[in-house]
Protein backbone atom coordinates (compact mmCIF):
# COMPACT_ATOMS: atom_id res chain seq x y z
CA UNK A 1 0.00 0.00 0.00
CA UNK A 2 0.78 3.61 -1.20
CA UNK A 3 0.51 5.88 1.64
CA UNK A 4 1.24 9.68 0.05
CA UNK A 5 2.17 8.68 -3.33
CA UNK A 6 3.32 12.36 -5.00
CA UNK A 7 3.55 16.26 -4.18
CA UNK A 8 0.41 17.61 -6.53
CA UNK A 9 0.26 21.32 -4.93
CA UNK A 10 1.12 24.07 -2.77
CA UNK A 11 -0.70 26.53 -1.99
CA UNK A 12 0.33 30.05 -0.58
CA UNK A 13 -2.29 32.63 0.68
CA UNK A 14 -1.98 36.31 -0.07
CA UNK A 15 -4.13 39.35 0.41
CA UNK A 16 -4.01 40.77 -3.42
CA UNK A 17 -4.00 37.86 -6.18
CA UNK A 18 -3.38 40.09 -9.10
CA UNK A 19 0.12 40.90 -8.70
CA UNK A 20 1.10 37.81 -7.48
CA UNK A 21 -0.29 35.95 -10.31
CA UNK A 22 1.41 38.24 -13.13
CA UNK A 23 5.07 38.07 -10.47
CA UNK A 24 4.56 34.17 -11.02
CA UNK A 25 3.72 34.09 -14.78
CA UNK A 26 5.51 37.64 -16.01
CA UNK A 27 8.83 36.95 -14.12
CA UNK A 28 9.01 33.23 -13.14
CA UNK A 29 7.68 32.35 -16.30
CA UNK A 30 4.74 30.20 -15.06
CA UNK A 31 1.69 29.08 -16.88
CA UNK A 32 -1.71 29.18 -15.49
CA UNK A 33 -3.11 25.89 -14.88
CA UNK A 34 -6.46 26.87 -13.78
CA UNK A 35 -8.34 29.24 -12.35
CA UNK A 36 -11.90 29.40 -9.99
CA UNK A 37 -13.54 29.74 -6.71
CA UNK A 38 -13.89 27.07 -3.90
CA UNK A 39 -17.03 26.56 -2.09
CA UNK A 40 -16.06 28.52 0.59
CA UNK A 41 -15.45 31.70 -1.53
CA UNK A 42 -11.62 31.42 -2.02
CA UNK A 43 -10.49 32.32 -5.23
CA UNK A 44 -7.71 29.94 -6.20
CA UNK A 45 -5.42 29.92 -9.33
CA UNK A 46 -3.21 26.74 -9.93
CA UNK A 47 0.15 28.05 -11.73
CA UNK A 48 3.14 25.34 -12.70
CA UNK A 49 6.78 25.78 -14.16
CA UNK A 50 7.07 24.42 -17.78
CA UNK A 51 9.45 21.13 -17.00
CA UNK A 52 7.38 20.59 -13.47
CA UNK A 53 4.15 18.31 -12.58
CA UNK A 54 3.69 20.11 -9.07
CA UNK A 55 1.81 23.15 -9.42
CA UNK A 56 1.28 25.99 -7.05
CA UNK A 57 -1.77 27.48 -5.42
CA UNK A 58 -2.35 30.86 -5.12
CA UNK A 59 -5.14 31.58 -2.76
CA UNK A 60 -7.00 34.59 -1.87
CA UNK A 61 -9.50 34.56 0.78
CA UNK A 62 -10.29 38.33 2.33
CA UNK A 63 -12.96 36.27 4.58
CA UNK A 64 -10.03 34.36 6.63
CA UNK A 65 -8.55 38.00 7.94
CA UNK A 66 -5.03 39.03 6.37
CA UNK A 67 -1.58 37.27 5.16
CA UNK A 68 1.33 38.09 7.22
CA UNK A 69 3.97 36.63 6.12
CA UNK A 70 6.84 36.36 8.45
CA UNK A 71 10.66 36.39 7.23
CA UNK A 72 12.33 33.36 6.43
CA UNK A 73 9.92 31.12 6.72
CA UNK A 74 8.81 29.56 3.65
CA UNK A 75 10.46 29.23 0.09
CA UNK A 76 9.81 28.06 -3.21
CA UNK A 77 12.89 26.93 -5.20
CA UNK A 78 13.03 26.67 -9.22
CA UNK A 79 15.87 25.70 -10.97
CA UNK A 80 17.39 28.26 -13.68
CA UNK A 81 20.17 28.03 -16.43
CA UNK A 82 21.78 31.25 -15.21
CA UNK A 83 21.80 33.24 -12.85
CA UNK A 84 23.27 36.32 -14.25
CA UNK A 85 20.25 36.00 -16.70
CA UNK A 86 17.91 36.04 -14.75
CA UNK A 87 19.54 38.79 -13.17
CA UNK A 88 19.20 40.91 -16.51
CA UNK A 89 15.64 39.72 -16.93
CA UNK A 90 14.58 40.96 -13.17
CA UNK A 91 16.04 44.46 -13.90
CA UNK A 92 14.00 44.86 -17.00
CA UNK A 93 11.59 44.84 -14.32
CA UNK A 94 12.66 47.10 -12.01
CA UNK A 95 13.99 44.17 -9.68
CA UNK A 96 16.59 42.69 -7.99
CA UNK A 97 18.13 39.67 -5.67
CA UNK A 98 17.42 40.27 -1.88
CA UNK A 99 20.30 37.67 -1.20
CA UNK A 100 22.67 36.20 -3.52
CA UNK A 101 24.04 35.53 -5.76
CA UNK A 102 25.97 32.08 -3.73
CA UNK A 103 27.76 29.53 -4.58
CA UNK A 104 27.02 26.15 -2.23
CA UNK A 105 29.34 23.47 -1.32
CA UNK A 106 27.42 21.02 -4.31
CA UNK A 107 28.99 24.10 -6.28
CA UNK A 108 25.24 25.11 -7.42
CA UNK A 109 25.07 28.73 -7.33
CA UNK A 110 21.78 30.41 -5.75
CA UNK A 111 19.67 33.55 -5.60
CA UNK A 112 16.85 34.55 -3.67
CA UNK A 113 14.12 37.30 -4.73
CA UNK A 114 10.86 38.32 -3.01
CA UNK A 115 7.49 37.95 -4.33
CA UNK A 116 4.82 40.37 -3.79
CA UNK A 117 3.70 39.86 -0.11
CA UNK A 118 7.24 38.66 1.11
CA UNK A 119 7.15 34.83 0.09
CA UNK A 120 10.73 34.00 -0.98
CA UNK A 121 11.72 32.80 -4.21
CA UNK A 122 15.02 30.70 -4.16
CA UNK A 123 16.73 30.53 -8.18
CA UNK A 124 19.22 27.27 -8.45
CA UNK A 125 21.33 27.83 -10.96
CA UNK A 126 23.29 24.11 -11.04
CA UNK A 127 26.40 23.01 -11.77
CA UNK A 128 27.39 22.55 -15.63
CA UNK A 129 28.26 18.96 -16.02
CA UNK A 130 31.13 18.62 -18.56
């Protein structure tokens, strides 16, 4: 017997969906899965990275009170070609790292940048194999 077989989603709360939604698809470069309201009035939109099954919620539900998110305490980490890219690509839109770039012991160099409402995005860029 199975017990929990694979990761399907995860799902982040915010106050303002909007934003977060276009951060997601205009600089992480996600596609929009899906998109509709629960029974209990949430709005939800499902959101996954090209080369990735797991998708990620995005929930907004004024009814539950507001999001605080506190530092450091949750992450989402996609894997990138480079770094220094992606660097380029977040100044085209008025962006920047909030930690990083650094290179790990694995020698896999990472990045962190914040999405709207303080969730933190880690960027993996990993080593080139020869």
């Amino acid at each position: 017997m199975n017990l929990a077989r694979k990761l399907l989603h995860t799902r982040y709360r915010v106050n303002d969906l909007e934003p977060t939604v276009r951060f997601y698809r205009e600089i992480l470069g996600l596609q929009e899965v899906r998109r509709h309201a629960s029974p209990r009035g949430a709005t939800l939109v499902f959101l996954k990275a090209p080369e990735s099954e797991e998708q990620i919620e995005i929930c907004c539900f004024p009814g539950s009170g507001p999001v605080q998110v506190q530092a450091d305490l949750t992450h989402l980490a996609f894997e990138v070609d480079s770094l220094a890219e992606f660097e380029r690509h977040l100044a085209r839109h008025g962006l920047k790292y909030s930690d990083g770039p650094t290179v790990t012991a694995t020698g896999s160099v990472i990045a962190f940048v914040d999405a709207p409402e303080g969730y933190e995005i880690e960027l993996i860029q990993k080593p080139h194999q020869v």
